[in-house]
Structures are given as C-alpha cells and as structure tokens.
PDB file of N, CA and C in Angstrom:
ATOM      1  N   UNK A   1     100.733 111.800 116.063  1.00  0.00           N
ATOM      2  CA  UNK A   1     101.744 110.775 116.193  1.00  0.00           C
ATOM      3  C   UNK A   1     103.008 111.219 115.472  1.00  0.00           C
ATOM      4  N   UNK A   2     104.233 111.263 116.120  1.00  0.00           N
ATOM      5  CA  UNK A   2     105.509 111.326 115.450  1.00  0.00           C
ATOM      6  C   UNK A   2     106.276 109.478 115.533  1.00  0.00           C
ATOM      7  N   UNK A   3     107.269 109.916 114.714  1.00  0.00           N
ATOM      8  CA  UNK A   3     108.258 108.587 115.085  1.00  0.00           C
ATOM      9  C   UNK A   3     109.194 109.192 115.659  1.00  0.00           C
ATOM     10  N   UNK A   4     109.263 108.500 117.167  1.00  0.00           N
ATOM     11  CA  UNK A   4     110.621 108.939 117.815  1.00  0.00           C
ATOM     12  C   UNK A   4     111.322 107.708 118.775  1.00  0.00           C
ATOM     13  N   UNK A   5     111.988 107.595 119.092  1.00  0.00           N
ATOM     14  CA  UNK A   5     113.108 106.595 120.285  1.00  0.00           C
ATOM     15  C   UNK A   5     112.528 106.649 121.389  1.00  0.00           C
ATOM     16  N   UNK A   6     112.222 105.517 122.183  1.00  0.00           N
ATOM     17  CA  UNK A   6     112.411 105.823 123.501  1.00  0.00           C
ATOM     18  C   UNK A   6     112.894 104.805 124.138  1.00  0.00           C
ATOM     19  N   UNK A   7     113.561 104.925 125.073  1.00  0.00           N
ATOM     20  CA  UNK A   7     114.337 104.197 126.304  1.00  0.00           C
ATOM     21  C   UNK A   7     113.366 103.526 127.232  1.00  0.00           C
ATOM     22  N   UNK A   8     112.968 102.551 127.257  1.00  0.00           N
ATOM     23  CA  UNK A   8     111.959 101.945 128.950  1.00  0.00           C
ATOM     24  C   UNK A   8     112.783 101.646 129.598  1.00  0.00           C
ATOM     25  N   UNK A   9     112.224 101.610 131.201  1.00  0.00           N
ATOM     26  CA  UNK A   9     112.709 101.040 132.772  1.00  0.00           C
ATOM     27  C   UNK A   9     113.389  99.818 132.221  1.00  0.00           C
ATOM     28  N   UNK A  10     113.055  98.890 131.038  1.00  0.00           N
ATOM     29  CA  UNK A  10     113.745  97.845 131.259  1.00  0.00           C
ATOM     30  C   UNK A  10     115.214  97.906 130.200  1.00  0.00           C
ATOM     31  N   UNK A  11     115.632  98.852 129.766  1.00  0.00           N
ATOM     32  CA  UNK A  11     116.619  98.938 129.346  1.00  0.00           C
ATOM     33  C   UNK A  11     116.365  98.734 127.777  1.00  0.00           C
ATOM     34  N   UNK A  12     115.191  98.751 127.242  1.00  0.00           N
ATOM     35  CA  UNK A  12     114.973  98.351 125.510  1.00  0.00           C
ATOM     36  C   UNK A  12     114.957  99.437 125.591  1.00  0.00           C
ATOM     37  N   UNK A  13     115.656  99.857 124.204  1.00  0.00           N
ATOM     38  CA  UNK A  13     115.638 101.391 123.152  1.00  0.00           C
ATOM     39  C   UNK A  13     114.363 100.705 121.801  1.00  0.00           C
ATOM     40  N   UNK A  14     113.487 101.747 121.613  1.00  0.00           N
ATOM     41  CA  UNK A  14     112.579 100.898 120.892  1.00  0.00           C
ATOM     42  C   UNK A  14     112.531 102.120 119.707  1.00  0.00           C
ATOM     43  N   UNK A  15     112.196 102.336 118.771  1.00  0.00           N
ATOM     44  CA  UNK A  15     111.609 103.544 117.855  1.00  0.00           C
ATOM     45  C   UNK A  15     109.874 103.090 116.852  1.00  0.00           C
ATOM     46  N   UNK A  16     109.175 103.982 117.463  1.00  0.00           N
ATOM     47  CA  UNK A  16     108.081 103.755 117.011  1.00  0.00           C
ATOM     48  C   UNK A  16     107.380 104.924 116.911  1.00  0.00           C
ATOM     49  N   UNK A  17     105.786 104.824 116.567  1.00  0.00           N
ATOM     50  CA  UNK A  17     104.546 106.247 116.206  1.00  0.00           C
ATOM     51  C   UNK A  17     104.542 106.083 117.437  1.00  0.00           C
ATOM     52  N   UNK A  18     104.864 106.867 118.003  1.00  0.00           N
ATOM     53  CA  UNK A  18     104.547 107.979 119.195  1.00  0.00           C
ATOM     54  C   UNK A  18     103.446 108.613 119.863  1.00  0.00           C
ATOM     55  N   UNK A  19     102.842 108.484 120.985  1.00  0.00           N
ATOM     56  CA  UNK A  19     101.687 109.263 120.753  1.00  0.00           C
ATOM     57  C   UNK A  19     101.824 109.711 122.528  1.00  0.00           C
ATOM     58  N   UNK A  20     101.544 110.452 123.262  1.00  0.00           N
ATOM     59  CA  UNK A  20     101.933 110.634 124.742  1.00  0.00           C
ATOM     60  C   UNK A  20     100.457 111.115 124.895  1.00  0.00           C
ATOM     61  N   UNK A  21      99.752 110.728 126.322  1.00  0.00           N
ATOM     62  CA  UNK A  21      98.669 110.997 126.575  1.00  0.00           C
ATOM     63  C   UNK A  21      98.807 110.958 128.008  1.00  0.00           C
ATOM     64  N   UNK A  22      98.043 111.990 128.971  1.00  0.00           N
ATOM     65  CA  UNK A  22      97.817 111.602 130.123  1.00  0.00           C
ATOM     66  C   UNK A  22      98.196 110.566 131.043  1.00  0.00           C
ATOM     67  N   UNK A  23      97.737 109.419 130.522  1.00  0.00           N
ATOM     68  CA  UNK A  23      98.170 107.852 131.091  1.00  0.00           C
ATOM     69  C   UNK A  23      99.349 107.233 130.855  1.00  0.00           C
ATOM     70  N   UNK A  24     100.160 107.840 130.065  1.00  0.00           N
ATOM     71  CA  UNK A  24     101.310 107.141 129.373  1.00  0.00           C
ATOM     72  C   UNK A  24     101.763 107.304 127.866  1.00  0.00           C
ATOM     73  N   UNK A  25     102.281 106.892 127.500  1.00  0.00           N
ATOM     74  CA  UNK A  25     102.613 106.574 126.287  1.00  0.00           C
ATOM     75  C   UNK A  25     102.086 105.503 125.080  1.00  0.00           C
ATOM     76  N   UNK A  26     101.436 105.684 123.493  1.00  0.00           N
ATOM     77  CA  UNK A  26     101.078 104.256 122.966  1.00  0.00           C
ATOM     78  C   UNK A  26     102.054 104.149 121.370  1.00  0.00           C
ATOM     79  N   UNK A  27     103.053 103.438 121.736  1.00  0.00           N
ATOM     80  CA  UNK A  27     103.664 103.232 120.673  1.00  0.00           C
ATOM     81  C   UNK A  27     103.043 101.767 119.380  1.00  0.00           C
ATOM     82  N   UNK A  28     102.737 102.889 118.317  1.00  0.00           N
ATOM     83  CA  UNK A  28     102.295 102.220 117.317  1.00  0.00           C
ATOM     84  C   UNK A  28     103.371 101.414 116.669  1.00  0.00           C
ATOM     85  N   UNK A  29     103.250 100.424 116.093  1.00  0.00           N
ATOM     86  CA  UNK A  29     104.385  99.489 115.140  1.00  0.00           C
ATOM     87  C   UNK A  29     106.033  99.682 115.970  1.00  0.00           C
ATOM     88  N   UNK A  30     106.013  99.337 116.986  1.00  0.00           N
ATOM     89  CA  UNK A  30     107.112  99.359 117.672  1.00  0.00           C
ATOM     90  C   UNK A  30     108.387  98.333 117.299  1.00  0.00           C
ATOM     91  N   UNK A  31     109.703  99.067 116.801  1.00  0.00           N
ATOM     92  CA  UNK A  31     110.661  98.137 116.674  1.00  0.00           C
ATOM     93  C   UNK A  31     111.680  98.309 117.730  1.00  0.00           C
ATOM     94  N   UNK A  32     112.405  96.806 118.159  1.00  0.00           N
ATOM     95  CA  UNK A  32     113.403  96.799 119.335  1.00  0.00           C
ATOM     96  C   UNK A  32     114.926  97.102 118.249  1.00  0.00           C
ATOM     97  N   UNK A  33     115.855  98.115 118.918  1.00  0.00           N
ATOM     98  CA  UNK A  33     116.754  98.939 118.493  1.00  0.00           C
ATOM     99  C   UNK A  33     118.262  98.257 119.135  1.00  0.00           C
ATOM    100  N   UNK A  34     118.832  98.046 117.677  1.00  0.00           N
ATOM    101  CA  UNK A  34     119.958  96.219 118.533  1.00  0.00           C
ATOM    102  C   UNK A  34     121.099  97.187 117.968  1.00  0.00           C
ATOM    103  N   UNK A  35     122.206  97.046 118.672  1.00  0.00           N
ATOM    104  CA  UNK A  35     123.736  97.025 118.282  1.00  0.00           C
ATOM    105  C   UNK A  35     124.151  95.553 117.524  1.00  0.00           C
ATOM    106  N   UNK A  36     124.520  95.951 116.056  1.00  0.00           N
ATOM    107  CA  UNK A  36     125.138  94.690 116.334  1.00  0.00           C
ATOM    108  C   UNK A  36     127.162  94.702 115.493  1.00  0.00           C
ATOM    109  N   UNK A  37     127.759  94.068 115.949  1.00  0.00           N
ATOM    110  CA  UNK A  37     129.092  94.465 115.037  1.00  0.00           C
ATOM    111  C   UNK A  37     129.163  94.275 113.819  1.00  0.00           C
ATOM    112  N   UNK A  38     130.142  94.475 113.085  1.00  0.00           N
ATOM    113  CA  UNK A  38     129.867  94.186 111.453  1.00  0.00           C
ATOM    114  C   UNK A  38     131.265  93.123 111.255  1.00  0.00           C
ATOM    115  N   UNK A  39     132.148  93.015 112.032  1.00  0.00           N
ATOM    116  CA  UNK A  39     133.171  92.543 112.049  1.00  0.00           C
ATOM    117  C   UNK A  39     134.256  93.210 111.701  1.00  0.00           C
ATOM    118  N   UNK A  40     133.881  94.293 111.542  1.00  0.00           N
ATOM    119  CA  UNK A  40     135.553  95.384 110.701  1.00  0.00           C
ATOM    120  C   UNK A  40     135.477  96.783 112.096  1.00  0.00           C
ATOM    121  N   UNK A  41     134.996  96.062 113.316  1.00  0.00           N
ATOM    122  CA  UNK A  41     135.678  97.173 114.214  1.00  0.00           C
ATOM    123  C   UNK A  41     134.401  98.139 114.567  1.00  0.00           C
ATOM    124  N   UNK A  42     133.415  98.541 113.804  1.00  0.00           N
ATOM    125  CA  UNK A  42     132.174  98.652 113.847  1.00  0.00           C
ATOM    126  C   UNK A  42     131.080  98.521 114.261  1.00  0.00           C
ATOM    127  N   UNK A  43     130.036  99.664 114.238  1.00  0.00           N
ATOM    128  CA  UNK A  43     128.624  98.955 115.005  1.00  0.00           C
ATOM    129  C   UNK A  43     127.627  98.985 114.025  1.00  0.00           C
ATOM    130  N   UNK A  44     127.072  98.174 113.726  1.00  0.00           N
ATOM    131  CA  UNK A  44     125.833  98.230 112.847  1.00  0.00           C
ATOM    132  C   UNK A  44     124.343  98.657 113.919  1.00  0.00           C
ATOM    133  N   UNK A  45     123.560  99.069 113.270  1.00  0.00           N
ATOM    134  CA  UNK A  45     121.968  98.785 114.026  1.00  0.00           C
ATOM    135  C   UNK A  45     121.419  98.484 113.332  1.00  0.00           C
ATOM    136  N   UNK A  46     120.461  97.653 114.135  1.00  0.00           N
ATOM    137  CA  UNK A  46     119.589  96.426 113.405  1.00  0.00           C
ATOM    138  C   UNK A  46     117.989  96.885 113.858  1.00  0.00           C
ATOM    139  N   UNK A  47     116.890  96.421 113.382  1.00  0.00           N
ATOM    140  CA  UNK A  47     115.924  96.703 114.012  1.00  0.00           C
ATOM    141  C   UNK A  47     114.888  95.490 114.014  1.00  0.00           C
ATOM    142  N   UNK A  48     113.850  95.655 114.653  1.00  0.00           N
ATOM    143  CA  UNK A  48     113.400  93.902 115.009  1.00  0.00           C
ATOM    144  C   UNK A  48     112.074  94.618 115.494  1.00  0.00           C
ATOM    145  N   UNK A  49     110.741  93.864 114.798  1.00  0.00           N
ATOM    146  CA  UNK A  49     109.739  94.033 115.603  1.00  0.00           C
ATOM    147  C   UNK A  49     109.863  93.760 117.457  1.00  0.00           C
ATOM    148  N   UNK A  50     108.781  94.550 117.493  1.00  0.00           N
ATOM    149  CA  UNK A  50     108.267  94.144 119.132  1.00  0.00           C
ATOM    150  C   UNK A  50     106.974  93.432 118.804  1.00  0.00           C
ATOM    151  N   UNK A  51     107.221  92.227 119.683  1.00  0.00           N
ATOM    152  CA  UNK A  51     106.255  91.309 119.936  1.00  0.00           C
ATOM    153  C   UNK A  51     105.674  91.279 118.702  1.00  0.00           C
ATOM    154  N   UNK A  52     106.503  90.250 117.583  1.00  0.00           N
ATOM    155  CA  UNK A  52     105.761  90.432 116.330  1.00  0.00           C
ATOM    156  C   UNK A  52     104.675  89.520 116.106  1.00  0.00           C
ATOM    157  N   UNK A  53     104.667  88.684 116.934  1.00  0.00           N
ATOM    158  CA  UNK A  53     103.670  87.757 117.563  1.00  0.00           C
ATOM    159  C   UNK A  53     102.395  88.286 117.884  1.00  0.00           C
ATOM    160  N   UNK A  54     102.179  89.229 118.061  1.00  0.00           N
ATOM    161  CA  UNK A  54     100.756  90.258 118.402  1.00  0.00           C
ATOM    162  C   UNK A  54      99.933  90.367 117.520  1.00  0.00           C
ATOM    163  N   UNK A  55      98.627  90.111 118.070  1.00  0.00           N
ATOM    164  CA  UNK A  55      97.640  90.300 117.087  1.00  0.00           C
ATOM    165  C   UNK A  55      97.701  92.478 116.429  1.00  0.00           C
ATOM    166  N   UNK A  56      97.445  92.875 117.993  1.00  0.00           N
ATOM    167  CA  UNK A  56      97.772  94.957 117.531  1.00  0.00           C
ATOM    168  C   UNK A  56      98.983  95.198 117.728  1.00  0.00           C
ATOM    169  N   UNK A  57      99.559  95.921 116.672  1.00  0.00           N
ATOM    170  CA  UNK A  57     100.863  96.594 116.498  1.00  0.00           C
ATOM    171  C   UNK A  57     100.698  97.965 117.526  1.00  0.00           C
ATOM    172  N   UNK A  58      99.980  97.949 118.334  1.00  0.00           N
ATOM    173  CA  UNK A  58      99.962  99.276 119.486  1.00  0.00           C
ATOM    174  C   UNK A  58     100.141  98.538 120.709  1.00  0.00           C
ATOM    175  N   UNK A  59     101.062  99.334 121.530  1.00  0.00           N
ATOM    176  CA  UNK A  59     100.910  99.067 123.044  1.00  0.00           C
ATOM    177  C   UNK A  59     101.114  99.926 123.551  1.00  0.00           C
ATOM    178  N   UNK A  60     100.445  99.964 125.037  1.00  0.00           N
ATOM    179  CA  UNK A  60     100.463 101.431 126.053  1.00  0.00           C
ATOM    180  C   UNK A  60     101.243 100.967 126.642  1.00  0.00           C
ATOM    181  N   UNK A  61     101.713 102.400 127.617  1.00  0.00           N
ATOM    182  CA  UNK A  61     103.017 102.074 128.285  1.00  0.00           C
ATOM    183  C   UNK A  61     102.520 103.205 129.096  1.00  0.00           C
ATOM    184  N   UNK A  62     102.661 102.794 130.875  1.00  0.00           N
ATOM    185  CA  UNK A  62     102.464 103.916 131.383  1.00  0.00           C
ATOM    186  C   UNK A  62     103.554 104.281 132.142  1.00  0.00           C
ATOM    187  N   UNK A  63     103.847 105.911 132.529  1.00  0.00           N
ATOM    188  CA  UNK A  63     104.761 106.739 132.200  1.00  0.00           C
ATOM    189  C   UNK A  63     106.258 106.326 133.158  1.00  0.00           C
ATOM    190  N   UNK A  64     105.396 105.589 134.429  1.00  0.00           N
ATOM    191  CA  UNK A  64     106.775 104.973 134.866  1.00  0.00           C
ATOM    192  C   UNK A  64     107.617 104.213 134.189  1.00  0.00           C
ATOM    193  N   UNK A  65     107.059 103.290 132.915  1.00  0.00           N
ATOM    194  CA  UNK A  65     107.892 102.659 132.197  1.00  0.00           C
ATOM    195  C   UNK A  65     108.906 103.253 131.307  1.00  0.00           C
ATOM    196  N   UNK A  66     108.522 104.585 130.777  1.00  0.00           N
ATOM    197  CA  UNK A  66     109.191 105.222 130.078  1.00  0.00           C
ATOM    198  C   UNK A  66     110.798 106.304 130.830  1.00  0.00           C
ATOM    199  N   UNK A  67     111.800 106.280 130.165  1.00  0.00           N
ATOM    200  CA  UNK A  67     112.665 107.089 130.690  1.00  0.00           C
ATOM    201  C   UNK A  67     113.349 107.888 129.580  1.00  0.00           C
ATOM    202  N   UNK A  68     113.294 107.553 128.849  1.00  0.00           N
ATOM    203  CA  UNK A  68     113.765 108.878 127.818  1.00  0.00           C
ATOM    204  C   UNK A  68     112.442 108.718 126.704  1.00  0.00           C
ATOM    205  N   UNK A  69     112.623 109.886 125.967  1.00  0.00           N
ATOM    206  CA  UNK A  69     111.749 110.226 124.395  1.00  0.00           C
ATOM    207  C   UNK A  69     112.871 110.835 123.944  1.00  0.00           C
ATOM    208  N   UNK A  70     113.180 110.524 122.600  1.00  0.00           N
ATOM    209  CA  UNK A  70     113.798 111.348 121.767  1.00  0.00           C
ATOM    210  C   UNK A  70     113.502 111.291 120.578  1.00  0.00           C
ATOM    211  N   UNK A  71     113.812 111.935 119.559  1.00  0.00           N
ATOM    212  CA  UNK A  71     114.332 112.155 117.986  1.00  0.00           C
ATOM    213  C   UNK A  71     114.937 111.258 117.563  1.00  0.00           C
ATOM    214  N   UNK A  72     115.112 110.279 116.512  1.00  0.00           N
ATOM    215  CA  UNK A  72     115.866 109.509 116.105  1.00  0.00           C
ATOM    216  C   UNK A  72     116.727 110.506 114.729  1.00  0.00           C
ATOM    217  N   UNK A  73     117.835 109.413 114.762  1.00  0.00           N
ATOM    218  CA  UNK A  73     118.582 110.401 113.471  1.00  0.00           C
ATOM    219  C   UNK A  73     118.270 110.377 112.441  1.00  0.00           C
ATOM    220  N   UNK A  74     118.131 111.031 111.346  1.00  0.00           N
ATOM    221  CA  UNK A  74     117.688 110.712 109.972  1.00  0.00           C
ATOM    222  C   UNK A  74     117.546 109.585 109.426  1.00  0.00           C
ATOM    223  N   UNK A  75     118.884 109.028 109.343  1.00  0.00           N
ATOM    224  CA  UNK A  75     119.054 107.715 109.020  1.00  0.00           C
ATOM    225  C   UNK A  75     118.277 106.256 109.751  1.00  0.00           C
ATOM    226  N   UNK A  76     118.374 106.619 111.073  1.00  0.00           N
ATOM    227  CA  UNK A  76     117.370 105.540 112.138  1.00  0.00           C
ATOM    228  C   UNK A  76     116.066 105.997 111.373  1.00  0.00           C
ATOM    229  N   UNK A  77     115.681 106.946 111.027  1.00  0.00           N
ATOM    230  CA  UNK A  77     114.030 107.231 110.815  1.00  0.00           C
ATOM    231  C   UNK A  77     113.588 106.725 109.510  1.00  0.00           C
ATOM    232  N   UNK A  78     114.301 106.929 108.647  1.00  0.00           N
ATOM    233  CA  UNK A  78     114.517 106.552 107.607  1.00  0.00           C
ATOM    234  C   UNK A  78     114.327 105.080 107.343  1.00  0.00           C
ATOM    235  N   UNK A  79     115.294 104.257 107.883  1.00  0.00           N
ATOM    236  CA  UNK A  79     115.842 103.338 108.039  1.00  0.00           C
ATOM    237  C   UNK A  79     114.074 101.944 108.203  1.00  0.00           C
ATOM    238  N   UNK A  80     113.418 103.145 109.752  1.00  0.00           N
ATOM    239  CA  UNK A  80     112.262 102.419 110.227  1.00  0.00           C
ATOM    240  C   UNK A  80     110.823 102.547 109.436  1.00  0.00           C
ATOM    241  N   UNK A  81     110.743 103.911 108.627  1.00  0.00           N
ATOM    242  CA  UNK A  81     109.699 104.152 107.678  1.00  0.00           C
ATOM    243  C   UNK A  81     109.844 103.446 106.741  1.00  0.00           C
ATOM    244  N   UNK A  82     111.177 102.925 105.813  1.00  0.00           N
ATOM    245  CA  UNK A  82     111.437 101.646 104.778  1.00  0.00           C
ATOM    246  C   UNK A  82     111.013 100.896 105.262  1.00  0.00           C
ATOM    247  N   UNK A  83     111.155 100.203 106.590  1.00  0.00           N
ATOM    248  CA  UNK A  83     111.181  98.503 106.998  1.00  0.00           C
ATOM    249  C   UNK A  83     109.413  98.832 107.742  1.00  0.00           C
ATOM    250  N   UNK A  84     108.959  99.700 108.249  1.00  0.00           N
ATOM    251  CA  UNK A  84     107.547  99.211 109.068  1.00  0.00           C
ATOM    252  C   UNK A  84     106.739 100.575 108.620  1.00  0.00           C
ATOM    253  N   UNK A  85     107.097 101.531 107.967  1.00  0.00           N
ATOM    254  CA  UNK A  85     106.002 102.835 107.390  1.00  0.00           C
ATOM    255  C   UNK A  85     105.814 102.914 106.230  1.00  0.00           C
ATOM    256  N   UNK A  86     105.682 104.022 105.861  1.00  0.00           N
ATOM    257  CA  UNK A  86     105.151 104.423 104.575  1.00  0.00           C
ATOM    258  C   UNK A  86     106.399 104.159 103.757  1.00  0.00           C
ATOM    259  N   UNK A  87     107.090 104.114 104.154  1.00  0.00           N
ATOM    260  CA  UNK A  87     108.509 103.849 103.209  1.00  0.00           C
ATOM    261  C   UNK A  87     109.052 104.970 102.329  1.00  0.00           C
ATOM    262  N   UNK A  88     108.290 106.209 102.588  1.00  0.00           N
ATOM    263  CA  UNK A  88     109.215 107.388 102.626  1.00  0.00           C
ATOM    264  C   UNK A  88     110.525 108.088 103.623  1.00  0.00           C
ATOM    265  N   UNK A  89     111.286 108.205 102.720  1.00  0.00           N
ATOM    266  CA  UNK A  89     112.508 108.535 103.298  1.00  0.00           C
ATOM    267  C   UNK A  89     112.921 110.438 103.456  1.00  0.00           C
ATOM    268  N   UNK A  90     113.282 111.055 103.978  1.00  0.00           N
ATOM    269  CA  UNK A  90     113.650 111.967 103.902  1.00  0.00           C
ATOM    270  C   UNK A  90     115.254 112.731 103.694  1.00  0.00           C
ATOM    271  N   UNK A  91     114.854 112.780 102.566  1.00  0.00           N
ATOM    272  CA  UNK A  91     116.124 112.853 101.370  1.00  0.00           C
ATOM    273  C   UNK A  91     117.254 113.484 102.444  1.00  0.00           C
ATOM    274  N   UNK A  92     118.690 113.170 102.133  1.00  0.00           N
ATOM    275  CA  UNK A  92     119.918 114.549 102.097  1.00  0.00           C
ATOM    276  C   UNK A  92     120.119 115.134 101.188  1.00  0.00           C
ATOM    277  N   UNK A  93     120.028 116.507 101.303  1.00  0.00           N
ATOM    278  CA  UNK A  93     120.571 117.287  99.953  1.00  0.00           C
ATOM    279  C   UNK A  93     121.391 118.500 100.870  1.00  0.00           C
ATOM    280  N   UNK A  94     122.297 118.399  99.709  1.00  0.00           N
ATOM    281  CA  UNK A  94     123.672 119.395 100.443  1.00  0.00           C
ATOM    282  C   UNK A  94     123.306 120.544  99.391  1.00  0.00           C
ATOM    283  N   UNK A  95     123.407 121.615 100.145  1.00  0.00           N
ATOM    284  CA  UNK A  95     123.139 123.147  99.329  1.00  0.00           C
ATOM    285  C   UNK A  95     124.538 123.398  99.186  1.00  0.00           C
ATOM    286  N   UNK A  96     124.462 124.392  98.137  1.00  0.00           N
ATOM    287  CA  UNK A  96     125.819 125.501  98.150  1.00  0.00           C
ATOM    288  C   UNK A  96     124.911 126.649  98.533  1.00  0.00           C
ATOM    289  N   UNK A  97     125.851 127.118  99.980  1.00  0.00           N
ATOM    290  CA  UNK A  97     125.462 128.243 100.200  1.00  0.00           C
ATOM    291  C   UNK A  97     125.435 129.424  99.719  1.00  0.00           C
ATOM    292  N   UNK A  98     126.563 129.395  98.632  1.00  0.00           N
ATOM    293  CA  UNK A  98     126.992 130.587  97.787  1.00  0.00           C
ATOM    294  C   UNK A  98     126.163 130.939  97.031  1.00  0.00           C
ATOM    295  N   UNK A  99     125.359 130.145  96.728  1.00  0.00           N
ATOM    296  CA  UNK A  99     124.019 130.432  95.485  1.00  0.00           C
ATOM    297  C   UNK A  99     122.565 130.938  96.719  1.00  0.00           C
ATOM    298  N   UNK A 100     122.893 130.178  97.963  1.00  0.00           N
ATOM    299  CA  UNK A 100     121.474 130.618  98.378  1.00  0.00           C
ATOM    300  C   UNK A 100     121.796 132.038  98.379  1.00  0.00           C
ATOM    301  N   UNK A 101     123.104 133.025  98.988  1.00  0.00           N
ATOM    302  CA  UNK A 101     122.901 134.215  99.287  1.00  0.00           C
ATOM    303  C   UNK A 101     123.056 135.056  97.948  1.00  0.00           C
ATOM    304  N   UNK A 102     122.008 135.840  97.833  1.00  0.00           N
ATOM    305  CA  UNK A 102     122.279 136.918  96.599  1.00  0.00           C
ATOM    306  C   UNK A 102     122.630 138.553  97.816  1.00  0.00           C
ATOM    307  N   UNK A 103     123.159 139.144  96.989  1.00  0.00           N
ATOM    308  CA  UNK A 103     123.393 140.785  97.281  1.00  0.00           C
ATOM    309  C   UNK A 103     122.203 141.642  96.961  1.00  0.00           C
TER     310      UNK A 103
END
C-alpha cells in the first residue's frame, strides 16, 4: 500500500492507502480533496473523510471508476498522514551543496 491521489469517473480527487489489484483499486482511509479560498486571492485545500459514516474505512473501486493515480505533493501527504495516518511527516531539509561535494 502507498498513499497516493486519484481522480474517479465522477470527478472526486480523493488521496488515500492505495492498493491496485486485478479487479480494481481498494483505497484504505480515503479522504475527499476540496479547493477552498482563503479570502486573500488564494486557494487553500481542505480534506474531508469519505463516507465517514462507514462502518470500513476500505472501499473497492473497479478500474472503470478510476481515471488518474498519482503522487501527491509532500505537503498533501503530509498534510493526510497528520489528519488520518501515522502522523509522520516527511521532513524538508535544504542541503548546501557545497559541503556535499569534496575534491
């Protein structure tokens, strides 16, 4: 299982555990992926269970439903492991390159 984005036939962008099998797709702890403005000109994203109403945080999806898979950005991944995972984040750290290279 990874965490990645995906797009369905019905136009939801969702990011969840990932898992692709033969039959389709089963996204574990699935959140729905919102634009929302901030008021200064801006887009915020918001994130929102799917069907938080559900007894299992898994649902299959078979493959016609699906239209994209992707990678989410650091920050989206981040963002979804705080609010529905382990709540590890995966740090930024800026190198100086000048120190990585020696002669």
């Amino acid at each position: 299982m990874a965490v990645k984005c995906v797009r369905l036939s019905s136009g939801e962008e969702v990011i969840a555990d990932v898992t692709e099998h033969e039959n389709g797709v089963t996204l574990g702890t699935p959140a729905n992926i919102f634009m929302q403005p901030n008021g200064k000109g801006q887009v915020n994203v918001a994130l929102m269970p799917m069907m938080p109403y559900a007894e299992k945080k898994e649902f299959n999806f078979p493959k016609s439903a699906i239209v994209l898979i992707f990678a989410p950005s650091r920050e989206l991944y981040n963002e979804y492991n705080r609010l529905f995972g382990s709540g590890l984040v995966i740090p930024t750290i800026e190198l100086d390159r000048k120190q990585l290279i020696q002669e």
